[in-house]
ModelCIF file with pLDDT and N, C-alpha, C, O atoms, coordinates in Angstrom:
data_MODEL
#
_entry.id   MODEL 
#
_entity.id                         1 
_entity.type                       polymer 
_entity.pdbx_number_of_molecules   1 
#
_entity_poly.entity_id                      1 
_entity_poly.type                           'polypeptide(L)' 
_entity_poly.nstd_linkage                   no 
_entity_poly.nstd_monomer                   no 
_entity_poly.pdbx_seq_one_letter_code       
;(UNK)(UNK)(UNK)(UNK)(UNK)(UNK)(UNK)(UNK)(UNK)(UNK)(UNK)(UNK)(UNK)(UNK)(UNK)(UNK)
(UNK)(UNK)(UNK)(UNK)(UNK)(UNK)(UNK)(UNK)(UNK)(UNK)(UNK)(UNK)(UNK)(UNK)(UNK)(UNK)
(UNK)(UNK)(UNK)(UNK)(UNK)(UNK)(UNK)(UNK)(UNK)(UNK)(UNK)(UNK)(UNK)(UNK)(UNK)(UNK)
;
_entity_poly.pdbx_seq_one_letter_code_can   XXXXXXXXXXXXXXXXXXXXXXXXXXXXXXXXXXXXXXXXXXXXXXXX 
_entity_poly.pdbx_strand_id                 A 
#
loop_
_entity_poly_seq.entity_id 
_entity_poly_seq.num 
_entity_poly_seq.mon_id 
_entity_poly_seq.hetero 
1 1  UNK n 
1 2  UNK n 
1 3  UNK n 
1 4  UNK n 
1 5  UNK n 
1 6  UNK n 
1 7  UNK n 
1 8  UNK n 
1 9  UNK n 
1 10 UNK n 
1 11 UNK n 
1 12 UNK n 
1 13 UNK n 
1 14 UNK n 
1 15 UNK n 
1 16 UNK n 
1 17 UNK n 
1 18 UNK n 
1 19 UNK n 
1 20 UNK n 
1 21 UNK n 
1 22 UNK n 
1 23 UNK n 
1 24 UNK n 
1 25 UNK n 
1 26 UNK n 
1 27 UNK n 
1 28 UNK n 
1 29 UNK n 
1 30 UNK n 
1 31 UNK n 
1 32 UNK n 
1 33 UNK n 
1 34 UNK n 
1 35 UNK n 
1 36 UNK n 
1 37 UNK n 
1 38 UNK n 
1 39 UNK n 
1 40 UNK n 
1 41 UNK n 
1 42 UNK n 
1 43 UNK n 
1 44 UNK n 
1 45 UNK n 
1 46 UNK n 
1 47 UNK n 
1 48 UNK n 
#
_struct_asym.id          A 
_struct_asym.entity_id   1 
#
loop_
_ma_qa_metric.id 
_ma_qa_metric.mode 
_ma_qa_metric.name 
_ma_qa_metric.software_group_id 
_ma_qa_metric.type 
1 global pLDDT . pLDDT 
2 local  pLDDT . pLDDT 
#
_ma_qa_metric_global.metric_id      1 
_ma_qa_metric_global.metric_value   80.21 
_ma_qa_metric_global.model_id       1 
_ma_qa_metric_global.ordinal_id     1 
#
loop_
_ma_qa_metric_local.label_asym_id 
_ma_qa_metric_local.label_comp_id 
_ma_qa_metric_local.label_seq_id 
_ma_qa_metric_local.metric_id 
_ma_qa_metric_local.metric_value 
_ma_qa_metric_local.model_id 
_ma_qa_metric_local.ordinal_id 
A UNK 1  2 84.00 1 1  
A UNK 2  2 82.00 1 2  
A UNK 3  2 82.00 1 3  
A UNK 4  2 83.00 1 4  
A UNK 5  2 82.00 1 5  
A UNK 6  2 81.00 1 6  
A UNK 7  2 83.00 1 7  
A UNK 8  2 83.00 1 8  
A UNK 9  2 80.00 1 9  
A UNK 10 2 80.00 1 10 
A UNK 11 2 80.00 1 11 
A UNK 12 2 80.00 1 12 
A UNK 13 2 72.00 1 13 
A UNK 14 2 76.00 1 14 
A UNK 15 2 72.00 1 15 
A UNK 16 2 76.00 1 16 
A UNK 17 2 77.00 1 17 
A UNK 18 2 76.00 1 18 
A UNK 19 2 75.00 1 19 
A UNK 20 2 80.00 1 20 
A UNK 21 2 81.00 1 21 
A UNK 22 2 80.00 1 22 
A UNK 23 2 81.00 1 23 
A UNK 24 2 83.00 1 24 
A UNK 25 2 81.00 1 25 
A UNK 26 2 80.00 1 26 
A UNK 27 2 80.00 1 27 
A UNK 28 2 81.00 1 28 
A UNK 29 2 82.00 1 29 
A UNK 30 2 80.00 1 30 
A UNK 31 2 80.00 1 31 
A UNK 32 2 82.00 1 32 
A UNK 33 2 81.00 1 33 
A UNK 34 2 78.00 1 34 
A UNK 35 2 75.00 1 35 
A UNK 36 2 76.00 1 36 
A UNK 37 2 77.00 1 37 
A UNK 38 2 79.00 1 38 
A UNK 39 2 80.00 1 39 
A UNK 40 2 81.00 1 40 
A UNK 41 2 81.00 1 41 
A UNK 42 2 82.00 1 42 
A UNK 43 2 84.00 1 43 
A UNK 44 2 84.00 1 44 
A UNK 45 2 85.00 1 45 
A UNK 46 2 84.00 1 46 
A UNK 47 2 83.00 1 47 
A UNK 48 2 85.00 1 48 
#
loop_
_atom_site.group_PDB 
_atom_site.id 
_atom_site.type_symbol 
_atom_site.label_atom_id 
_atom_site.label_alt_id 
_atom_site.label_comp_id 
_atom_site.label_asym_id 
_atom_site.label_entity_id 
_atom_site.label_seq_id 
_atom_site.pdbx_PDB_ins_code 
_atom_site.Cartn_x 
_atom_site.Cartn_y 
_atom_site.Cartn_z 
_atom_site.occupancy 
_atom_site.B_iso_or_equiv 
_atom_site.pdbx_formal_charge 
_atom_site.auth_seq_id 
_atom_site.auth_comp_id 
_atom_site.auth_asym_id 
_atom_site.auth_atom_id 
_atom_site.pdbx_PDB_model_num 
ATOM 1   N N  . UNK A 1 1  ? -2.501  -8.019  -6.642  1.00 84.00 ? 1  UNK A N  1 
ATOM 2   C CA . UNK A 1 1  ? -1.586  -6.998  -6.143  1.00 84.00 ? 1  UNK A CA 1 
ATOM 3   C C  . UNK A 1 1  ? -0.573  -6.607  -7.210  1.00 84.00 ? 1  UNK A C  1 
ATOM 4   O O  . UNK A 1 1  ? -0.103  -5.484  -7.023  1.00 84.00 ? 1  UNK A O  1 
ATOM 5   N N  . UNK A 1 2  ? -0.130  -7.234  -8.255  1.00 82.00 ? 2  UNK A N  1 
ATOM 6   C CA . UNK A 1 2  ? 0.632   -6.976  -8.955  1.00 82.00 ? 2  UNK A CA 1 
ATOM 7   C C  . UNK A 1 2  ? -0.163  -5.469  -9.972  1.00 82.00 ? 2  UNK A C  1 
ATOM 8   O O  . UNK A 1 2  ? 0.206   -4.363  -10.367 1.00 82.00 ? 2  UNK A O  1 
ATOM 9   N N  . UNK A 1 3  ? -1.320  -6.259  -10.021 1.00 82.00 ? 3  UNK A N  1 
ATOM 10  C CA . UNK A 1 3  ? -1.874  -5.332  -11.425 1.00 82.00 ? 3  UNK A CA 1 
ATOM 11  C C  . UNK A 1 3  ? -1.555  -3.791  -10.349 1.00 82.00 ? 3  UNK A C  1 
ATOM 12  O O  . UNK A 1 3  ? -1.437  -2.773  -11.030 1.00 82.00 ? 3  UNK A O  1 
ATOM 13  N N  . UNK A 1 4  ? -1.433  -3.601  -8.974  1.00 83.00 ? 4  UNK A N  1 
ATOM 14  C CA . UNK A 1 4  ? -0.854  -2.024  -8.418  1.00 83.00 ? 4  UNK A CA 1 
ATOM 15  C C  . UNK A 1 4  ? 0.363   -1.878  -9.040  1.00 83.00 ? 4  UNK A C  1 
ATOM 16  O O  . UNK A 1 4  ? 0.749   -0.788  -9.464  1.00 83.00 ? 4  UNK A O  1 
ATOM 17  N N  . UNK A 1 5  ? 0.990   -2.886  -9.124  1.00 82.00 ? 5  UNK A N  1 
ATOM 18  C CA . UNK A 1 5  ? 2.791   -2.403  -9.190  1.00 82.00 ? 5  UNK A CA 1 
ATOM 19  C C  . UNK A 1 5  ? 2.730   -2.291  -10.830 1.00 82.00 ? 5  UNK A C  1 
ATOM 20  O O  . UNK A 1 5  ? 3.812   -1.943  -11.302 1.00 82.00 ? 5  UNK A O  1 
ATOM 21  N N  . UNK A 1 6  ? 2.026   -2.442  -11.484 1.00 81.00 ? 6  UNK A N  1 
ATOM 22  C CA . UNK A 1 6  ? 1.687   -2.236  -13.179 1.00 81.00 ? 6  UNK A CA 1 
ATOM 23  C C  . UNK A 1 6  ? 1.421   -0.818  -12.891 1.00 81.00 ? 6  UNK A C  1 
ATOM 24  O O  . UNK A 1 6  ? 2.198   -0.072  -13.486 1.00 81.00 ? 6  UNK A O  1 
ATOM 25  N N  . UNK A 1 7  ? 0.589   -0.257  -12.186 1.00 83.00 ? 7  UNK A N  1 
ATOM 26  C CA . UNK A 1 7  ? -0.102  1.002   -11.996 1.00 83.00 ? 7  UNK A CA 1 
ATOM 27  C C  . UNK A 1 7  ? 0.980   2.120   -11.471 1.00 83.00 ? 7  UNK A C  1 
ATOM 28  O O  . UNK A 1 7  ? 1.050   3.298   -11.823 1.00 83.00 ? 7  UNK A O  1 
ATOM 29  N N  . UNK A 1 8  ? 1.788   1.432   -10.546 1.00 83.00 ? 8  UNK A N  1 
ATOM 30  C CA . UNK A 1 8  ? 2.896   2.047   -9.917  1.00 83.00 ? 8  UNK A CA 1 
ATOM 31  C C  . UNK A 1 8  ? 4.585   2.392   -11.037 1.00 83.00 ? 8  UNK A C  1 
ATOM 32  O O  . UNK A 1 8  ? 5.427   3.250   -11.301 1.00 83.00 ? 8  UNK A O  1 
ATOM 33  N N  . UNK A 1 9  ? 4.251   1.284   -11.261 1.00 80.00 ? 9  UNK A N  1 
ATOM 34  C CA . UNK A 1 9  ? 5.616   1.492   -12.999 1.00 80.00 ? 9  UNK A CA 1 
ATOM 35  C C  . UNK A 1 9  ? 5.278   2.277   -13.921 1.00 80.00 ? 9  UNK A C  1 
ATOM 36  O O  . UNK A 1 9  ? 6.048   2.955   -14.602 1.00 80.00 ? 9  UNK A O  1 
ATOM 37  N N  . UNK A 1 10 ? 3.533   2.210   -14.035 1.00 80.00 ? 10 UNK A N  1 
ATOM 38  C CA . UNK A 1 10 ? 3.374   3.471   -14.829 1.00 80.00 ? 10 UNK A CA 1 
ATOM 39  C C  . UNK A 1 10 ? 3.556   4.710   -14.731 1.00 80.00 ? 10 UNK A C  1 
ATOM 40  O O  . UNK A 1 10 ? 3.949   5.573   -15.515 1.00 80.00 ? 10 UNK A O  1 
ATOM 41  N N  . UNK A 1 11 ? 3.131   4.701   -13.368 1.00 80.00 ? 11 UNK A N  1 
ATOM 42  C CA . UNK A 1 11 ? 3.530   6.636   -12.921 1.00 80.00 ? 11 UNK A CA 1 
ATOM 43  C C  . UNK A 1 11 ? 4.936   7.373   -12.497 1.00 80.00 ? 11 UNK A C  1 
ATOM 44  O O  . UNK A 1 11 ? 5.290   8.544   -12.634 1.00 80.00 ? 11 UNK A O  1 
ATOM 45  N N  . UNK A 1 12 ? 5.757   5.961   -11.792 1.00 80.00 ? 12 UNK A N  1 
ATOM 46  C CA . UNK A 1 12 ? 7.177   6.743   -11.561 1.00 80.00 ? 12 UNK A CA 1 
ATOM 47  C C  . UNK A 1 12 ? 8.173   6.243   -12.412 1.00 80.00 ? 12 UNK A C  1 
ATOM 48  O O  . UNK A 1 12 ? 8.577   5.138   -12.772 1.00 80.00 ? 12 UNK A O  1 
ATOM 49  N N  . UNK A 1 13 ? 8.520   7.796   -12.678 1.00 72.00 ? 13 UNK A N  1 
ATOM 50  C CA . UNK A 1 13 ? 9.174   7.980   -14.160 1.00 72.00 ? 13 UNK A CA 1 
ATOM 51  C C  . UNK A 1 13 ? 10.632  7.674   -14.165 1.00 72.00 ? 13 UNK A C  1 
ATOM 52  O O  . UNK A 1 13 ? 11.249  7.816   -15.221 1.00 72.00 ? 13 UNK A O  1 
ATOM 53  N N  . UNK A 1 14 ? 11.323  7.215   -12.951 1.00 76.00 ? 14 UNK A N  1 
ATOM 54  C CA . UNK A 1 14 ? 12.551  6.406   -13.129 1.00 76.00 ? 14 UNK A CA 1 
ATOM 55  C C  . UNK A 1 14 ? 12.931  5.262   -12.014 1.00 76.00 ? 14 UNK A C  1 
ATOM 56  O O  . UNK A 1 14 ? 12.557  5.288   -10.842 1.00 76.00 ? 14 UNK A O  1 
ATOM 57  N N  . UNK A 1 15 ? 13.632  4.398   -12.532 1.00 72.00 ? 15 UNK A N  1 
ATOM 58  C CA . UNK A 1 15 ? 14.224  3.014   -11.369 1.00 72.00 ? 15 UNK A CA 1 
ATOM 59  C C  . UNK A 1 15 ? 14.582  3.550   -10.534 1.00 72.00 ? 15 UNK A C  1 
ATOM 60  O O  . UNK A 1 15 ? 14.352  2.725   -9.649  1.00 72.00 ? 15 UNK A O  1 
ATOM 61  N N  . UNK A 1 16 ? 15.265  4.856   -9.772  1.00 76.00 ? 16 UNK A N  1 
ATOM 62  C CA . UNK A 1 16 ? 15.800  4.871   -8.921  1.00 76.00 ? 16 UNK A CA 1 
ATOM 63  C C  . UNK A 1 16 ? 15.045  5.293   -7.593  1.00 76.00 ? 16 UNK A C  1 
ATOM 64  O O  . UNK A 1 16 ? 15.374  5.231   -6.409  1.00 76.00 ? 16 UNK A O  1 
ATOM 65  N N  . UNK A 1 17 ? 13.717  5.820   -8.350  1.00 77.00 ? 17 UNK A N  1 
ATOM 66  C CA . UNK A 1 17 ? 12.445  5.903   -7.106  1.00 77.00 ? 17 UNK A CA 1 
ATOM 67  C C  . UNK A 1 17 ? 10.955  5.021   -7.287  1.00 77.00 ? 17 UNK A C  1 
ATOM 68  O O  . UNK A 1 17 ? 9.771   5.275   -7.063  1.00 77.00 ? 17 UNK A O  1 
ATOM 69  N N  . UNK A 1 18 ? 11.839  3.664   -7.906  1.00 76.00 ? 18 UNK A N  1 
ATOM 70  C CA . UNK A 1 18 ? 10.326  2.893   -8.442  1.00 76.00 ? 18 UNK A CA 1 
ATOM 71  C C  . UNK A 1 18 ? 10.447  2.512   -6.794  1.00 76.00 ? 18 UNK A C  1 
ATOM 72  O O  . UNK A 1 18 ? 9.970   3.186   -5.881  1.00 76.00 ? 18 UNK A O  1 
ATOM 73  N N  . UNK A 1 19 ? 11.274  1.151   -6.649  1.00 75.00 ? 19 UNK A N  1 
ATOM 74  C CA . UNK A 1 19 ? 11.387  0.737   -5.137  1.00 75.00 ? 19 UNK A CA 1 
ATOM 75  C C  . UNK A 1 19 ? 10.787  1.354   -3.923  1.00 75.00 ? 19 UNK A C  1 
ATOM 76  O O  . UNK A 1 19 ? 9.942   0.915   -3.142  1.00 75.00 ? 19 UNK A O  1 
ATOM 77  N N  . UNK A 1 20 ? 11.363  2.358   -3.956  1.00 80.00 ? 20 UNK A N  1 
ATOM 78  C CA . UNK A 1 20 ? 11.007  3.019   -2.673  1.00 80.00 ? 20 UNK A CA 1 
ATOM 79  C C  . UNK A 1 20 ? 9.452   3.879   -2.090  1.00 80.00 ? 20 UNK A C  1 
ATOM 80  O O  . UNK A 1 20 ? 9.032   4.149   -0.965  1.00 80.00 ? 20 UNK A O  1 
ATOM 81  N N  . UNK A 1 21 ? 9.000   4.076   -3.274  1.00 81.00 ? 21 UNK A N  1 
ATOM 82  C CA . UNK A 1 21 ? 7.486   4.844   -3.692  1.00 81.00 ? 21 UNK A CA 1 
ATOM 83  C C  . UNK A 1 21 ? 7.072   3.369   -3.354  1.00 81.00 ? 21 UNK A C  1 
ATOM 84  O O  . UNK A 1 21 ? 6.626   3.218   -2.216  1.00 81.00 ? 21 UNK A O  1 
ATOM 85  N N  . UNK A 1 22 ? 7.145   2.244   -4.161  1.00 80.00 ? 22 UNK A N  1 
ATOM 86  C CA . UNK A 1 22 ? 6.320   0.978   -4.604  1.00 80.00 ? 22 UNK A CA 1 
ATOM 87  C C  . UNK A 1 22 ? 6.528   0.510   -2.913  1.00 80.00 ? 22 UNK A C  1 
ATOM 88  O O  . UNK A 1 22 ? 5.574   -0.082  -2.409  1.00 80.00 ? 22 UNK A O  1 
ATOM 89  N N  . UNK A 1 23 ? 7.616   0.741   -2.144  1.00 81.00 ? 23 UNK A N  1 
ATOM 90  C CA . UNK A 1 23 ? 7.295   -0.103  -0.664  1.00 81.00 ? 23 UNK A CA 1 
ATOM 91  C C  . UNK A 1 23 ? 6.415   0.925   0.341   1.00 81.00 ? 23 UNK A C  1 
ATOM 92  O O  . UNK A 1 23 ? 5.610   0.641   1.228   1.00 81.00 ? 23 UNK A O  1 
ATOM 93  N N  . UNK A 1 24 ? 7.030   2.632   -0.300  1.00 83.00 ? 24 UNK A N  1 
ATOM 94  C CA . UNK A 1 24 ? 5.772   3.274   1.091   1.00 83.00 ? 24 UNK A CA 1 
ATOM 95  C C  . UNK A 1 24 ? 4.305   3.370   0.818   1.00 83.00 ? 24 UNK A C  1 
ATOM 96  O O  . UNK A 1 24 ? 3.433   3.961   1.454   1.00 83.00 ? 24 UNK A O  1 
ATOM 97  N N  . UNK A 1 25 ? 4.219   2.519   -0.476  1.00 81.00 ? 25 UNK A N  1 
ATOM 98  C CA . UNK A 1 25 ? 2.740   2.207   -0.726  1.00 81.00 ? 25 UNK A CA 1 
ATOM 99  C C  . UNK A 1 25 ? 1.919   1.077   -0.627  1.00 81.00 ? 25 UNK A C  1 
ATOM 100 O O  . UNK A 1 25 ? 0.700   0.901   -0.628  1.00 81.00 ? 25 UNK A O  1 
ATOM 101 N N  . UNK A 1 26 ? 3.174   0.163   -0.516  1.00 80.00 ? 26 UNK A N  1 
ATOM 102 C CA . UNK A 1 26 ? 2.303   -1.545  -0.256  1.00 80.00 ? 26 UNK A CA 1 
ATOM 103 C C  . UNK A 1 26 ? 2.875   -1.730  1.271   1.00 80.00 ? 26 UNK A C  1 
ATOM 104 O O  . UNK A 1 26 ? 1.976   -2.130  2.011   1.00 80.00 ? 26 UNK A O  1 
ATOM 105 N N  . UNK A 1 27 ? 3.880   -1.583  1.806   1.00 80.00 ? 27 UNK A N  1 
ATOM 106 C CA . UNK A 1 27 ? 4.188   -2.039  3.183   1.00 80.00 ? 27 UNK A CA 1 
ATOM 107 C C  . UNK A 1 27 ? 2.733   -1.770  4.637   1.00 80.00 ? 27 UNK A C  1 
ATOM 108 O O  . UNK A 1 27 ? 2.095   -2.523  5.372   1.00 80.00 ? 27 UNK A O  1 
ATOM 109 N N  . UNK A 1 28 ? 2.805   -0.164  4.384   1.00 81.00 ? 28 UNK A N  1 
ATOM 110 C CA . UNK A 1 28 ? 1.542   0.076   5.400   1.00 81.00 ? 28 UNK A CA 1 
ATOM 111 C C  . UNK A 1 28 ? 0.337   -0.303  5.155   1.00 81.00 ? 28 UNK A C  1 
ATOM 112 O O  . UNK A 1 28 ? -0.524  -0.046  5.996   1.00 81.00 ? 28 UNK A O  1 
ATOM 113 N N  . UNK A 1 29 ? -0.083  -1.140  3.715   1.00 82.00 ? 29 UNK A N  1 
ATOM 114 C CA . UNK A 1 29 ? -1.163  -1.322  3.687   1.00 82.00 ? 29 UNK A CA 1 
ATOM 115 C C  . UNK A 1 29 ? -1.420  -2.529  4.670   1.00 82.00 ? 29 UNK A C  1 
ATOM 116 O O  . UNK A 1 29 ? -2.473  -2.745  5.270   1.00 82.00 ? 29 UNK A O  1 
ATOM 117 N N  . UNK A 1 30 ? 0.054   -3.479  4.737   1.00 80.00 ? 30 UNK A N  1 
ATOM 118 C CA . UNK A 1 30 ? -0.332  -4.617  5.756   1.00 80.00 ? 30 UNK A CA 1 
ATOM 119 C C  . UNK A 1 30 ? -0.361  -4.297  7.210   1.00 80.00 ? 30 UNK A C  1 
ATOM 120 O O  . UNK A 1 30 ? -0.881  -5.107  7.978   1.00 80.00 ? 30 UNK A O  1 
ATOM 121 N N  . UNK A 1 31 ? 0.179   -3.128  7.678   1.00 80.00 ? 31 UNK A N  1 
ATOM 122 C CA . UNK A 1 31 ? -0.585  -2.552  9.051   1.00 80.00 ? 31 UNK A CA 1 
ATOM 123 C C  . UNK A 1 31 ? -2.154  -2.594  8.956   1.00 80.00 ? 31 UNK A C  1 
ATOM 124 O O  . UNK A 1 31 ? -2.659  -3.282  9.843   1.00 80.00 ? 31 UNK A O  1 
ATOM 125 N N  . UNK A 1 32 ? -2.803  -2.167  8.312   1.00 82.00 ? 32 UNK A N  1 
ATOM 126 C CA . UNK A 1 32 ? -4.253  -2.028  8.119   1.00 82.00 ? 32 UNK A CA 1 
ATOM 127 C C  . UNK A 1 32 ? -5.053  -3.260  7.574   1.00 82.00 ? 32 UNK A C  1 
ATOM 128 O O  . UNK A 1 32 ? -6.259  -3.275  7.820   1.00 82.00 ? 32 UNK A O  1 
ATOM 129 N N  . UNK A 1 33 ? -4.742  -3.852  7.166   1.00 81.00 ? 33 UNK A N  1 
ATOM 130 C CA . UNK A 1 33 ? -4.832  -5.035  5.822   1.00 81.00 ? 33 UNK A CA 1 
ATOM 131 C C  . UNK A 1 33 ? -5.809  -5.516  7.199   1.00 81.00 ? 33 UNK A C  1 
ATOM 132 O O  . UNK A 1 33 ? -6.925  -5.685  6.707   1.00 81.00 ? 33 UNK A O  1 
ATOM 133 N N  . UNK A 1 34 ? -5.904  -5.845  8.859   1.00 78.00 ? 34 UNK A N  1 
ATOM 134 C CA . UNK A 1 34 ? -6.721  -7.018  9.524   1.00 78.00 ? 34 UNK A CA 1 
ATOM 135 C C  . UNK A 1 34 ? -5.829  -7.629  9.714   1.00 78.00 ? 34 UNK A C  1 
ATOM 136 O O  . UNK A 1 34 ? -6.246  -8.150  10.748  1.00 78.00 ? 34 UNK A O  1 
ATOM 137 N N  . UNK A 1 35 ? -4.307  -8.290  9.508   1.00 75.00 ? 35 UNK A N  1 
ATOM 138 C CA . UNK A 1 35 ? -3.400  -9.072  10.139  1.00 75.00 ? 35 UNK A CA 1 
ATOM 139 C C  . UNK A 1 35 ? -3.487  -9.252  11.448  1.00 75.00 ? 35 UNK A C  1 
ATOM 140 O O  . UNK A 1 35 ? -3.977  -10.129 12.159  1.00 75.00 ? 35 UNK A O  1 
ATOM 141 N N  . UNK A 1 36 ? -2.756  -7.972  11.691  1.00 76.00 ? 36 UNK A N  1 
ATOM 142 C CA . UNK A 1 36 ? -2.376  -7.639  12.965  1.00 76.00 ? 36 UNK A CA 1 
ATOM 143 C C  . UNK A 1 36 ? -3.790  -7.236  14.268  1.00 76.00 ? 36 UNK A C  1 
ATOM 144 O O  . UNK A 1 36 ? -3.990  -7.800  15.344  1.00 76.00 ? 36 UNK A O  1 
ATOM 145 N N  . UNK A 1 37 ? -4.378  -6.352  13.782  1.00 77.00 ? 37 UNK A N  1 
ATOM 146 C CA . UNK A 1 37 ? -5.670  -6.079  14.074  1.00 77.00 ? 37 UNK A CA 1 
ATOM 147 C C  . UNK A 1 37 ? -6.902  -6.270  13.697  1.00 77.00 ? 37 UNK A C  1 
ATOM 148 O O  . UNK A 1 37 ? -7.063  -5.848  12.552  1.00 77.00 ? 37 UNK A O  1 
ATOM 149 N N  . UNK A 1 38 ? -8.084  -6.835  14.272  1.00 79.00 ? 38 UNK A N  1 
ATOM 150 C CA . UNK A 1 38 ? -9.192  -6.927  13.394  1.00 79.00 ? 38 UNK A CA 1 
ATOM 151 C C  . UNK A 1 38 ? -9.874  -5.907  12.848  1.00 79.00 ? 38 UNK A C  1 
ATOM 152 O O  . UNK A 1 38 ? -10.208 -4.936  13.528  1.00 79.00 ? 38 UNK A O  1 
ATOM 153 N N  . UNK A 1 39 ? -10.211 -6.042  11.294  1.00 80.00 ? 39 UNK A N  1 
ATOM 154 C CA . UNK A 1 39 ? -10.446 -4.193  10.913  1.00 80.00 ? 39 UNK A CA 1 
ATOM 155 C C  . UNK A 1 39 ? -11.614 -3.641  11.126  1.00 80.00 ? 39 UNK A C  1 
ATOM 156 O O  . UNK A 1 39 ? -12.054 -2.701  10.464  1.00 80.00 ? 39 UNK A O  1 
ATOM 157 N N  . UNK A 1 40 ? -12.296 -4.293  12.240  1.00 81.00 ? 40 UNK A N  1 
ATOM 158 C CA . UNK A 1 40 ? -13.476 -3.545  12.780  1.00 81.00 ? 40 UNK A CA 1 
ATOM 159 C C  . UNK A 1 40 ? -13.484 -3.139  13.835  1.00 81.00 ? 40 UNK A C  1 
ATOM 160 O O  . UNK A 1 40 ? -14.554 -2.929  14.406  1.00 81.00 ? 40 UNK A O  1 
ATOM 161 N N  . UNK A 1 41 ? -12.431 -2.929  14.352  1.00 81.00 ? 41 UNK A N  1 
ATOM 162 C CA . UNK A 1 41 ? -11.939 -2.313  15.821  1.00 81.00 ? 41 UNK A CA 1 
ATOM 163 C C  . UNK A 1 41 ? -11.102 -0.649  15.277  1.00 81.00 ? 41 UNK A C  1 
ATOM 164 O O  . UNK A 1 41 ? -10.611 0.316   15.863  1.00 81.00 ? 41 UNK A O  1 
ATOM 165 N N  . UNK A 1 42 ? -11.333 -1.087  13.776  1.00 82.00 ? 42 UNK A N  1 
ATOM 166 C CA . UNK A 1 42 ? -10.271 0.388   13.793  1.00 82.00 ? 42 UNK A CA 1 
ATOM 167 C C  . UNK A 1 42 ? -11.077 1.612   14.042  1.00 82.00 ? 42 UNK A C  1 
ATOM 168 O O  . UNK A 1 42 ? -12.073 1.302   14.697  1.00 82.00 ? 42 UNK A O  1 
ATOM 169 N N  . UNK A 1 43 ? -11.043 2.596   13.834  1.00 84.00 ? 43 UNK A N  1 
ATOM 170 C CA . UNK A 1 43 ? -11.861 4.073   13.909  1.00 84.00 ? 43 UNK A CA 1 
ATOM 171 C C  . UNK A 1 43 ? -12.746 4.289   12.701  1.00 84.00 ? 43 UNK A C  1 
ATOM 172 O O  . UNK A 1 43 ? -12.287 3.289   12.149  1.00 84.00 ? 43 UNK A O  1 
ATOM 173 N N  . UNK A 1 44 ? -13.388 4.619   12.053  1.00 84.00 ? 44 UNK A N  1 
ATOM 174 C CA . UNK A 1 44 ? -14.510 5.022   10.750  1.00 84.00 ? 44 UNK A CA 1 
ATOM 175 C C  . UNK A 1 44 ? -14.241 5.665   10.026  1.00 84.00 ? 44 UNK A C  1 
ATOM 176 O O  . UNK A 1 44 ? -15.160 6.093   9.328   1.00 84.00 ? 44 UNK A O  1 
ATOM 177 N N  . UNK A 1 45 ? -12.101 6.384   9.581   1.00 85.00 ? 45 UNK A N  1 
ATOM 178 C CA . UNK A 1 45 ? -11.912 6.860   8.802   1.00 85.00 ? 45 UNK A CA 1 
ATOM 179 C C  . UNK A 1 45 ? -11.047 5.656   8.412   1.00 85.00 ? 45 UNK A C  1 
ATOM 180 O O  . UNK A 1 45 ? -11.164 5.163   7.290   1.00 85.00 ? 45 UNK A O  1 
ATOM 181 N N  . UNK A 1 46 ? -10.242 5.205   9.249   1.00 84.00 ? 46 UNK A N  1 
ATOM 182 C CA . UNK A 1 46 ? -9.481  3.763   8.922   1.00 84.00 ? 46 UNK A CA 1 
ATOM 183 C C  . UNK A 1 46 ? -10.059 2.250   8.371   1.00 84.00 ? 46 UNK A C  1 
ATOM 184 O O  . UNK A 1 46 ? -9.562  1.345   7.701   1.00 84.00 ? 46 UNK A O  1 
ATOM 185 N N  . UNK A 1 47 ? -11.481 2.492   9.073   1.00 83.00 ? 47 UNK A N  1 
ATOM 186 C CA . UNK A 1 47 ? -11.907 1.493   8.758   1.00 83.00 ? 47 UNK A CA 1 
ATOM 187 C C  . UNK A 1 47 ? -12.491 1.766   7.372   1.00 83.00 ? 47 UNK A C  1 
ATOM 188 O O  . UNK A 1 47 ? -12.808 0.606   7.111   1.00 83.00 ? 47 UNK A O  1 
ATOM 189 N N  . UNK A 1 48 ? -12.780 2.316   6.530   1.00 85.00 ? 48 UNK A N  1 
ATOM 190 C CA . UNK A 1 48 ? -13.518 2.808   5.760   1.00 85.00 ? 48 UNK A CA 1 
ATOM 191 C C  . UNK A 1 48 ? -12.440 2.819   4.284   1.00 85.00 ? 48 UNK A C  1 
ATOM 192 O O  . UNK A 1 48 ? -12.856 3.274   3.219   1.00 85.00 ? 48 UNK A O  1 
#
């Protein structure tokens, strides 16, 4: 997961919107991630 936030430092071009880009991109992935739900119950664009 880090090598994303390597990927993510590369593209936004200042500190004051690294944070906030870098959480609305890793936070929802753990909605989907199977935690919470098993990810074969989701729909065939989600699940996919």
């Amino acid at each position: 997961i880090l090598s994303i936030g390597f990927l993510i430092a590369s593209i936004v071009p200042t500190a004051r919107f690294a944070q906030p880009v870098g959480a609305i991109i890793l936070y929802p992935m753990i909605a989907v991630s199977g935690l919470f739900v098993p990810v074969e119950s989701f729909p065939p664009v989600l699940h996919a």
